[in-house]
Protein backbone atom coordinates (compact mmCIF):
# COMPACT_ATOMS: atom_id res chain seq x y z
CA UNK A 1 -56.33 68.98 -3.16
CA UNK A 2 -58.26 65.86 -5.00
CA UNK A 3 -58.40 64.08 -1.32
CA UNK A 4 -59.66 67.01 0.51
CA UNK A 5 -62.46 67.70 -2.60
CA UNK A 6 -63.38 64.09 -1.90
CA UNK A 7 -63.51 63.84 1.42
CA UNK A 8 -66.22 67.18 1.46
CA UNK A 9 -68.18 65.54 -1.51
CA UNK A 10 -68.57 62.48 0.13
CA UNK A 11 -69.51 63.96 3.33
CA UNK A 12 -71.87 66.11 1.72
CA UNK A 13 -73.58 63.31 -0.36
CA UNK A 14 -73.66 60.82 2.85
CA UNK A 15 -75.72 63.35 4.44
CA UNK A 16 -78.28 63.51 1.53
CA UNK A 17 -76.99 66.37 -0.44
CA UNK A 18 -75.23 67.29 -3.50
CA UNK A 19 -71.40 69.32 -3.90
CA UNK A 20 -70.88 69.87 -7.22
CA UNK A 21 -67.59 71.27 -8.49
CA UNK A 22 -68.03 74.96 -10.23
CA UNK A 23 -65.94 75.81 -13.43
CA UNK A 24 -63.13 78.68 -12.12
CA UNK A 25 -59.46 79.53 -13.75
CA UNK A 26 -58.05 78.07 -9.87
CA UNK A 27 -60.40 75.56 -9.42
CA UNK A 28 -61.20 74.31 -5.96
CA UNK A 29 -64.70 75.76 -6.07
CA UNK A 30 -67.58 73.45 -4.77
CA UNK A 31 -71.28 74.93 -5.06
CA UNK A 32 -73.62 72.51 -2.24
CA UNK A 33 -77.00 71.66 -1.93
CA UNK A 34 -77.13 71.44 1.78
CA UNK A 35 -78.87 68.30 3.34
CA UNK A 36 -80.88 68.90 6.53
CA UNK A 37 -78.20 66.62 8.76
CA UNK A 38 -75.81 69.62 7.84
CA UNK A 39 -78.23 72.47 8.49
CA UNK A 40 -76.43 73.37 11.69
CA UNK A 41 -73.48 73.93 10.27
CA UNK A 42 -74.39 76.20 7.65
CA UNK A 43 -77.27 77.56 9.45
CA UNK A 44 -80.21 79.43 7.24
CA UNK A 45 -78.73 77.97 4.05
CA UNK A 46 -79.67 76.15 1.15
CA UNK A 47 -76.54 76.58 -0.62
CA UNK A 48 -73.94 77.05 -0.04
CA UNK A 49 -70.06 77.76 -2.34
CA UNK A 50 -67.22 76.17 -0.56
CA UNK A 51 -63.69 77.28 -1.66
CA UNK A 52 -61.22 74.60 -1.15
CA UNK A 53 -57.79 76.28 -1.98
CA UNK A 54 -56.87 79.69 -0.74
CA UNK A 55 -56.79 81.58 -4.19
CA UNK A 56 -59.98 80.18 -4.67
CA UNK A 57 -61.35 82.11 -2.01
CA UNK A 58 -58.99 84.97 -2.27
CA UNK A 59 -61.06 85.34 -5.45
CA UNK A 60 -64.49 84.10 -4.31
CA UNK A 61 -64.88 86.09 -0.94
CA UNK A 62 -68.71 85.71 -1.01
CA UNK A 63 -67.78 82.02 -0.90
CA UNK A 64 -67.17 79.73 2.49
CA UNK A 65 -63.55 78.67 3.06
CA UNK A 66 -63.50 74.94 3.52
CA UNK A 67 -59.62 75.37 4.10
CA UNK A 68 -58.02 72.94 6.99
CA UNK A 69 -58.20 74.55 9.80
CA UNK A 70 -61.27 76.49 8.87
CA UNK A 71 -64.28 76.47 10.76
CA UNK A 72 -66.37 74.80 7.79
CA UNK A 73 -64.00 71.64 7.14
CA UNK A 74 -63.58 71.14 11.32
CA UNK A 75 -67.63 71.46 11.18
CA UNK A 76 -67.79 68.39 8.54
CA UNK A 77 -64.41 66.29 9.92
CA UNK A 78 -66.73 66.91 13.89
CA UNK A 79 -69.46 65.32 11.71
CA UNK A 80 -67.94 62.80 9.59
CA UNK A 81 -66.00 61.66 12.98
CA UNK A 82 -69.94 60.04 13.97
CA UNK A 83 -70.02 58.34 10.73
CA UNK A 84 -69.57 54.98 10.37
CA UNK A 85 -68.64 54.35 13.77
CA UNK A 86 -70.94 51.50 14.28
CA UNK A 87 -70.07 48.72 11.79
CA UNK A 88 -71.60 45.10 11.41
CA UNK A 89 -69.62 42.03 10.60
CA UNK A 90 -69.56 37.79 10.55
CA UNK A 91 -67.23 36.12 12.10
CA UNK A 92 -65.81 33.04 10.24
CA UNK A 93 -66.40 30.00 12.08
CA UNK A 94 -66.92 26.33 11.58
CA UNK A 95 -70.36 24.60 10.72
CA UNK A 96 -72.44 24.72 13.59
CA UNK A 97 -75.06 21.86 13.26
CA UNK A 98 -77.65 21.30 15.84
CA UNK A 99 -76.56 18.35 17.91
CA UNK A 100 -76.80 16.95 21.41
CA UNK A 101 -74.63 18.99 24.29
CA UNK A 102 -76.21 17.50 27.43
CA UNK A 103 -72.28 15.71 27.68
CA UNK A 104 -70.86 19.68 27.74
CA UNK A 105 -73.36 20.19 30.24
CA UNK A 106 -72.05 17.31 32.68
CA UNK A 107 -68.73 18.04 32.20
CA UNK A 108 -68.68 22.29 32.70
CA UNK A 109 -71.30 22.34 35.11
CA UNK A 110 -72.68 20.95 38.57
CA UNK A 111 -76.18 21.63 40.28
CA UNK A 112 -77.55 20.96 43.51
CA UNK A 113 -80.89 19.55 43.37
CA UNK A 114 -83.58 16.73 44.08
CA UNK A 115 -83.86 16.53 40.09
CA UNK A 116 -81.63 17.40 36.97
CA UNK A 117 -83.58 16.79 34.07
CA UNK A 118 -80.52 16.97 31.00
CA UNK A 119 -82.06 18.02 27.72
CA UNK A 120 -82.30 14.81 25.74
CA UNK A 121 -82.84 16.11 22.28
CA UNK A 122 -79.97 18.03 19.88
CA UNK A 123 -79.61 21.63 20.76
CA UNK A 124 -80.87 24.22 18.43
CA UNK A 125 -78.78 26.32 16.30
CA UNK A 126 -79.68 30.16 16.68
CA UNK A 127 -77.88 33.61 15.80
CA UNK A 128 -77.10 36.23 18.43
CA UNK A 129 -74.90 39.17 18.74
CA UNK A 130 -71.92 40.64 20.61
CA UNK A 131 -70.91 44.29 20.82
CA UNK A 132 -67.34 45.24 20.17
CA UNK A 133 -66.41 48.83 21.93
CA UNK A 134 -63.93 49.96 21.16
CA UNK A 135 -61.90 52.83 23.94
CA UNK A 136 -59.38 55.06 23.95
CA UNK A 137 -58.17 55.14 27.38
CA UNK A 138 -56.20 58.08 28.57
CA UNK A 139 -53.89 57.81 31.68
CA UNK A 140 -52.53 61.69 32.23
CA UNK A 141 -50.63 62.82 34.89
CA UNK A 142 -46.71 63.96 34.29
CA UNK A 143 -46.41 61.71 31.55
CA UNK A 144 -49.40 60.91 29.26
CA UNK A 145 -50.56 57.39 28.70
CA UNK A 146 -53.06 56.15 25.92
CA UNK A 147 -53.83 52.70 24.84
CA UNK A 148 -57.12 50.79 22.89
CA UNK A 149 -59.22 48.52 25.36
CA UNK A 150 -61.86 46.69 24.08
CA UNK A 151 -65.04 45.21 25.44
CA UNK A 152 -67.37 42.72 24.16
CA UNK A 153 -70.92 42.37 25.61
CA UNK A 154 -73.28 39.89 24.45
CA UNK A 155 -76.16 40.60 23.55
CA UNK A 156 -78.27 37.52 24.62
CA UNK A 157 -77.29 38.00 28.36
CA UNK A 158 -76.42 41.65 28.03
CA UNK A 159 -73.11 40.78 30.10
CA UNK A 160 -69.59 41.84 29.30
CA UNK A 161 -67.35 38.70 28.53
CA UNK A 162 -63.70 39.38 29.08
CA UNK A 163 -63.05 36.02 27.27
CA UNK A 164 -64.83 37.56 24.08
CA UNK A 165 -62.52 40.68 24.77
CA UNK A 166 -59.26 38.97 24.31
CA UNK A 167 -59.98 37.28 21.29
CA UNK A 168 -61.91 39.47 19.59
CA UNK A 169 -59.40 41.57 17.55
CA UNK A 170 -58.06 38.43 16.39
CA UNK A 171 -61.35 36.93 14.53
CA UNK A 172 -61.58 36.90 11.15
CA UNK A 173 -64.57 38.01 9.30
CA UNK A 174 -67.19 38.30 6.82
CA UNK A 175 -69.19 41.43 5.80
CA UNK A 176 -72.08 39.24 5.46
CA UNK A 177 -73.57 35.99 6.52
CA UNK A 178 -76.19 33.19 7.16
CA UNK A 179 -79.56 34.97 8.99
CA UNK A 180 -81.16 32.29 11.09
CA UNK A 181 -83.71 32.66 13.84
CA UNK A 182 -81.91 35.36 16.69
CA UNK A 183 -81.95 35.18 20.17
CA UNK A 184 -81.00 39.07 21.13
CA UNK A 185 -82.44 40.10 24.54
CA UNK A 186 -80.46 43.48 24.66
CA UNK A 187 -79.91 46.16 22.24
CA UNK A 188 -76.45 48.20 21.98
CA UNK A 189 -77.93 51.34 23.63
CA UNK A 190 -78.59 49.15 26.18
CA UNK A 191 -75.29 46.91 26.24
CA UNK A 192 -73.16 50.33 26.69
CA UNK A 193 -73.72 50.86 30.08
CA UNK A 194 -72.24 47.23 30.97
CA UNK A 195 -69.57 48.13 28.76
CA UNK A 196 -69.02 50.77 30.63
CA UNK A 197 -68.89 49.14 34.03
CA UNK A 198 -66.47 46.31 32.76
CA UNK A 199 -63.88 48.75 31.23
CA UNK A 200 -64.23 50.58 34.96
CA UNK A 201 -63.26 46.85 36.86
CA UNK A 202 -60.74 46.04 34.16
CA UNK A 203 -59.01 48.83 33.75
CA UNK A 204 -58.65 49.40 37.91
CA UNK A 205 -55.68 47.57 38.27
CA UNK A 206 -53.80 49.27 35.95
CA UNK A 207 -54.46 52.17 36.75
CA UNK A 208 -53.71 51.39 40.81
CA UNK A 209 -50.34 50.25 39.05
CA UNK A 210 -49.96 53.84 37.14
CA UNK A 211 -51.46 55.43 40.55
CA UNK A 212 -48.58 53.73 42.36
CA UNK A 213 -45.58 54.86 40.18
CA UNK A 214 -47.07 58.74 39.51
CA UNK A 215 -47.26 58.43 43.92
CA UNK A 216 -43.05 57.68 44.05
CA UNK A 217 -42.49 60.38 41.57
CA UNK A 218 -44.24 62.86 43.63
CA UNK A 219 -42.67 62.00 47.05
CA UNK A 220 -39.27 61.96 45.29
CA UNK A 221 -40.35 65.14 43.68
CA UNK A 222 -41.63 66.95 46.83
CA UNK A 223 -38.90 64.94 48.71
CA UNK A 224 -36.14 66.99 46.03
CA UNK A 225 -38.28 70.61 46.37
CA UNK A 226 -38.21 70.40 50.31
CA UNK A 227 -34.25 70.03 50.63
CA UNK A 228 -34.15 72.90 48.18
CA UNK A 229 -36.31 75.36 50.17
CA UNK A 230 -35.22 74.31 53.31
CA UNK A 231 -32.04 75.21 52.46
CA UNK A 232 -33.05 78.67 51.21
CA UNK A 233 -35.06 78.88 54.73
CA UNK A 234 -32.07 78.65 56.69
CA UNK A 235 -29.66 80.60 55.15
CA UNK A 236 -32.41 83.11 55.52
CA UNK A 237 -32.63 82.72 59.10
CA UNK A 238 -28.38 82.87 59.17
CA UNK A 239 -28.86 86.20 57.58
CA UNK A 240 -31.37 87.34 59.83
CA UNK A 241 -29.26 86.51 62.48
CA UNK A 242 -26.80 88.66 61.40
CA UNK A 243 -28.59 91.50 60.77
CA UNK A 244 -28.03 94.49 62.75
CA UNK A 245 -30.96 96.57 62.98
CA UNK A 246 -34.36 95.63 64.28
CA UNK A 247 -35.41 96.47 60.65
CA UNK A 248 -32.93 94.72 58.93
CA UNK A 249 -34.25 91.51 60.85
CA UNK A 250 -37.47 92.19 59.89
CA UNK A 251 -36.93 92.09 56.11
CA UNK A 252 -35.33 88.91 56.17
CA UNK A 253 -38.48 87.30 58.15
CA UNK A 254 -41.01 88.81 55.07
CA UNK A 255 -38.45 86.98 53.06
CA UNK A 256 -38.65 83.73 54.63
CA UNK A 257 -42.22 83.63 54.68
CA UNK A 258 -42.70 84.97 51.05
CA UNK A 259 -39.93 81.71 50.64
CA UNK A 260 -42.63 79.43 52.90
CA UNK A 261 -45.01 80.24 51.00
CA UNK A 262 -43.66 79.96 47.41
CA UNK A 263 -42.51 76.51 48.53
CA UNK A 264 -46.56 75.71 49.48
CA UNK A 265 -47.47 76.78 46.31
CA UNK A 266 -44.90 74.86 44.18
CA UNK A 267 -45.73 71.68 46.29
CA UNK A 268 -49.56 72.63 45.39
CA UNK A 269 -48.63 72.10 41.38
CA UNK A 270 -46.52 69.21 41.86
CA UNK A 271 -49.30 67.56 43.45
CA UNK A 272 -51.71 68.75 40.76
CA UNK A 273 -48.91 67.72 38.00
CA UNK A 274 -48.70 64.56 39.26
CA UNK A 275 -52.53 63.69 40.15
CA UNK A 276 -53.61 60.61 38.05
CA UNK A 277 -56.22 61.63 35.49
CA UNK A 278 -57.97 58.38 33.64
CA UNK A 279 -60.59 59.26 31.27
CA UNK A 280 -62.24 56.81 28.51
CA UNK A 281 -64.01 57.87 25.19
CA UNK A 282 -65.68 55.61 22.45
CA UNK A 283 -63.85 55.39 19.20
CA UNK A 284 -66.06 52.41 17.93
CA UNK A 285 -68.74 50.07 17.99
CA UNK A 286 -68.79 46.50 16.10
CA UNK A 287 -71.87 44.20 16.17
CA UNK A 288 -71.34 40.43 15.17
CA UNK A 289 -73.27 38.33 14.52
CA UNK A 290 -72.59 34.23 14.55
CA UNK A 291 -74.58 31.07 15.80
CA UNK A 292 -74.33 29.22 19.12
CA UNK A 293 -75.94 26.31 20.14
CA UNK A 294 -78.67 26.43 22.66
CA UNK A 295 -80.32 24.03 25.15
CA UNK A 296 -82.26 23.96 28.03
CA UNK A 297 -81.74 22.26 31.70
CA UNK A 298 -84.03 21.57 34.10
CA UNK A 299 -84.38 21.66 38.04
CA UNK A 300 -86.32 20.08 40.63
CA UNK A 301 -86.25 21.03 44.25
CA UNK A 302 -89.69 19.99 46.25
CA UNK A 303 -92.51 22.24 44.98
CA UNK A 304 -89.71 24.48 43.06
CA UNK A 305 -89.21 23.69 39.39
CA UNK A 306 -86.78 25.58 37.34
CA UNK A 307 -85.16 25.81 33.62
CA UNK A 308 -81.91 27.14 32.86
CA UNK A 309 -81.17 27.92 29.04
CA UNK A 310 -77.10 27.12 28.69
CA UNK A 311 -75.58 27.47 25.47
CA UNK A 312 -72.25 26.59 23.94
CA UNK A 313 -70.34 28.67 21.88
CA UNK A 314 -68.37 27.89 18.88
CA UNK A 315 -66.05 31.23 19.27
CA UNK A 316 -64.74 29.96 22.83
CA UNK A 317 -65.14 26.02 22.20
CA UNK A 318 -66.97 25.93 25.22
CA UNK A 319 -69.97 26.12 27.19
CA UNK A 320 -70.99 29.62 28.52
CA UNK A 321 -70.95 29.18 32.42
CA UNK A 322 -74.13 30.66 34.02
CA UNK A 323 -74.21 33.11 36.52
CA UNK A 324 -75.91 33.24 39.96
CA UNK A 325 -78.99 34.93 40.56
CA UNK A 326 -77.48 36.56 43.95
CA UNK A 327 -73.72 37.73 43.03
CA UNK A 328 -74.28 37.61 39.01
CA UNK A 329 -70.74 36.00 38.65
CA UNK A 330 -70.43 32.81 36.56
CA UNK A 331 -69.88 29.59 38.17
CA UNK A 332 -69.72 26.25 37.29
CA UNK A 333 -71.73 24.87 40.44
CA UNK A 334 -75.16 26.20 41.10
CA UNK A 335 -77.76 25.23 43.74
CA UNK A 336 -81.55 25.54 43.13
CA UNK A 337 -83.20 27.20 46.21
CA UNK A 338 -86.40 26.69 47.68
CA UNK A 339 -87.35 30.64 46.26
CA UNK A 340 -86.26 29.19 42.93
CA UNK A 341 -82.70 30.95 42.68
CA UNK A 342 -79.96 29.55 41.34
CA UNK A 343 -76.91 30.34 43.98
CA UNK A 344 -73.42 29.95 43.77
CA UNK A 345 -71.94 27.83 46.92
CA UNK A 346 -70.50 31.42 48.31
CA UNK A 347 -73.87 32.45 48.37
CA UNK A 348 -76.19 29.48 48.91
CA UNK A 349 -74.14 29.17 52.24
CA UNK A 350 -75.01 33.14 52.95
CA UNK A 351 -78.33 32.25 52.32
CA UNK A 352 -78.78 29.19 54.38
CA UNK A 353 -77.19 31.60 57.26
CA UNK A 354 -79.35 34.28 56.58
């Protein structure tokens, strides 16, 4: 009783309103001031009396039962549920102090070009952001299959890094932290739809896996249901042979194809019992924030100049690898082309061909 009188008042009071509790012999009476984020759920009023016990509102039938299972408490759990599902955080890491990385550079990182001009001063020391979603992944077919993937997109390239995902859950953090000049280039709205895209790719070969196991079921399975009717099939036919008159004979065929077609039909919901259904929804969304270290390279090629901003990151230890311009996968050796692209060797060679 005290949690669920909580749980409305602090719902209510989130939303800008007020639930005070009303003096009654049972108790369990809240009268509410209804903020305008609740409005559609109590639709064309101001306030509103919320019984929270059922001899509350055995005795209070002008007021609204906010019992569970009623339709007022599943109207403010629906709501609460988009509360607080976006959540910002710090992740602890070690001092990050500008200082030189042009050795990082030449060790994680090779470019084809007339020039490579290696930044010669320290690197500078500058916030950004990842995204955390968070999804429940459903795999339902005969059996039903859920499990939490996560995927991280940062926010500077507005990429999703499956090297963020792994360690994510793992980081420790702070609920606050140091602000120093950021370097966001996306916003969340805008990271989802990568988020999207990578959960898609990473979750395909598990779900080929799940795809292949729900497929041997169902052969075994229609395999099983076959034998069965074809068994019932021919002792029909026996029968039929048997029969004496013409009519007889012709009973026994109805049968058989009533027994045809019952055995298409049952084949029709195994098939649809056993048909793979993946689905994804968003339970979460956590934004961190934590410094990197950023420098700039640049390229010379002829009459084509180009810089490259590489930074290093103190959550991986390592230097984030670029991407090319063509594919947009990372690689560690890039060429500068004469259009001023930087091309991975797959596709520099595609492009000298082309």
């Amino acid at each position: 009783m005290v949690d669920l009188k909580e749980f409305v008042q602090e719902c209510v009071e989130l939303a800008g309103g007020l639930a005070e509790p009303e003096e009654s012999p049972e108790g369990g009476l809240l009268e509410v001031l209804v903020p305008e984020p609740l409005q559609p759920l109590f639709p064309n009023r101001e306030v509103v009396r919320l019984a929270l016990e059922g001899e509350t509102a055995r005795r209070h039938p002008e007021a609204l039962p906010a019992l569970p299972g009623s339709e007022a408490l599943d109207a403010l759990v629906e709501y609460a549920s988009h509360l607080g599902r976006v959540t910002h955080a710090f992740p602890r890491t070690d001092p990050v102090r500008a200082r030189p990385i042009a050795g990082e550079i030449l060790h994680a990182l090779t470019f084809t070009a007339r020039r490579v001009r290696l930044p010669e001063t320290s690197a500078s020391v500058e916030t950004i952001q990842i995204a955390q979603f968070d999804f429940i992944v459903s795999l339902v077919s005969d059996e039903r299959e859920e499990l939490l993937r996560s995927v991280v997109v940062d926010l500077w390239s507005g990429r999703a890094s499956e090297a963020l995902s792994r360690i994510v859950h793992g980081l420790e953090v702070n609920p606050t932290g140091p602000q120093v000049g950021r370097r966001d280039c996306h916003t969340v709205e805008e990271a989802y739809p990568a988020a999207c895209e990578a959960l898609e790719t990473w979750m395909a070969p598990r779900i080929e896996q799940r795809q292949a196991l729900v497929s041997r079921r169902l052969r075994d399975e229609h395999g099983r249901l076959r034998l069965y009717y074809r068994g019932l099939v021919e002792d029909l036919e026996r029968r039929a042979e048997r029969a004496g008159p013409e009519e007889r004979r012709a009973e026994f065929q109805q049968k058989i194809e009533a027994t045809r077609r019952e055995q298409e039909s049952k084949l029709a919901e195994l098939s649809e019992k056993y048909r793979l259904r993946p689905s994804a929804r968003l339970a979460a969304v956590r934004v961190l924030a934590y410094p990197r270290l950023f420098s700039t390279v640049g390229l010379d090629r002829k009459q084509t100049s180009r810089e490259l901003e590489v930074c290093w990151d103190p959550l991986l230890a390592r230097l984030l690898l670029p991407v090319c311009d063509a594919c947009a996968r990372e690689a560690t050796h890039l060429t500068l082309e004469l259009d001023g692209r930087l091309l991975c060797p797959a596709c520099a060679v595609g492009n000298e061909a082309g």
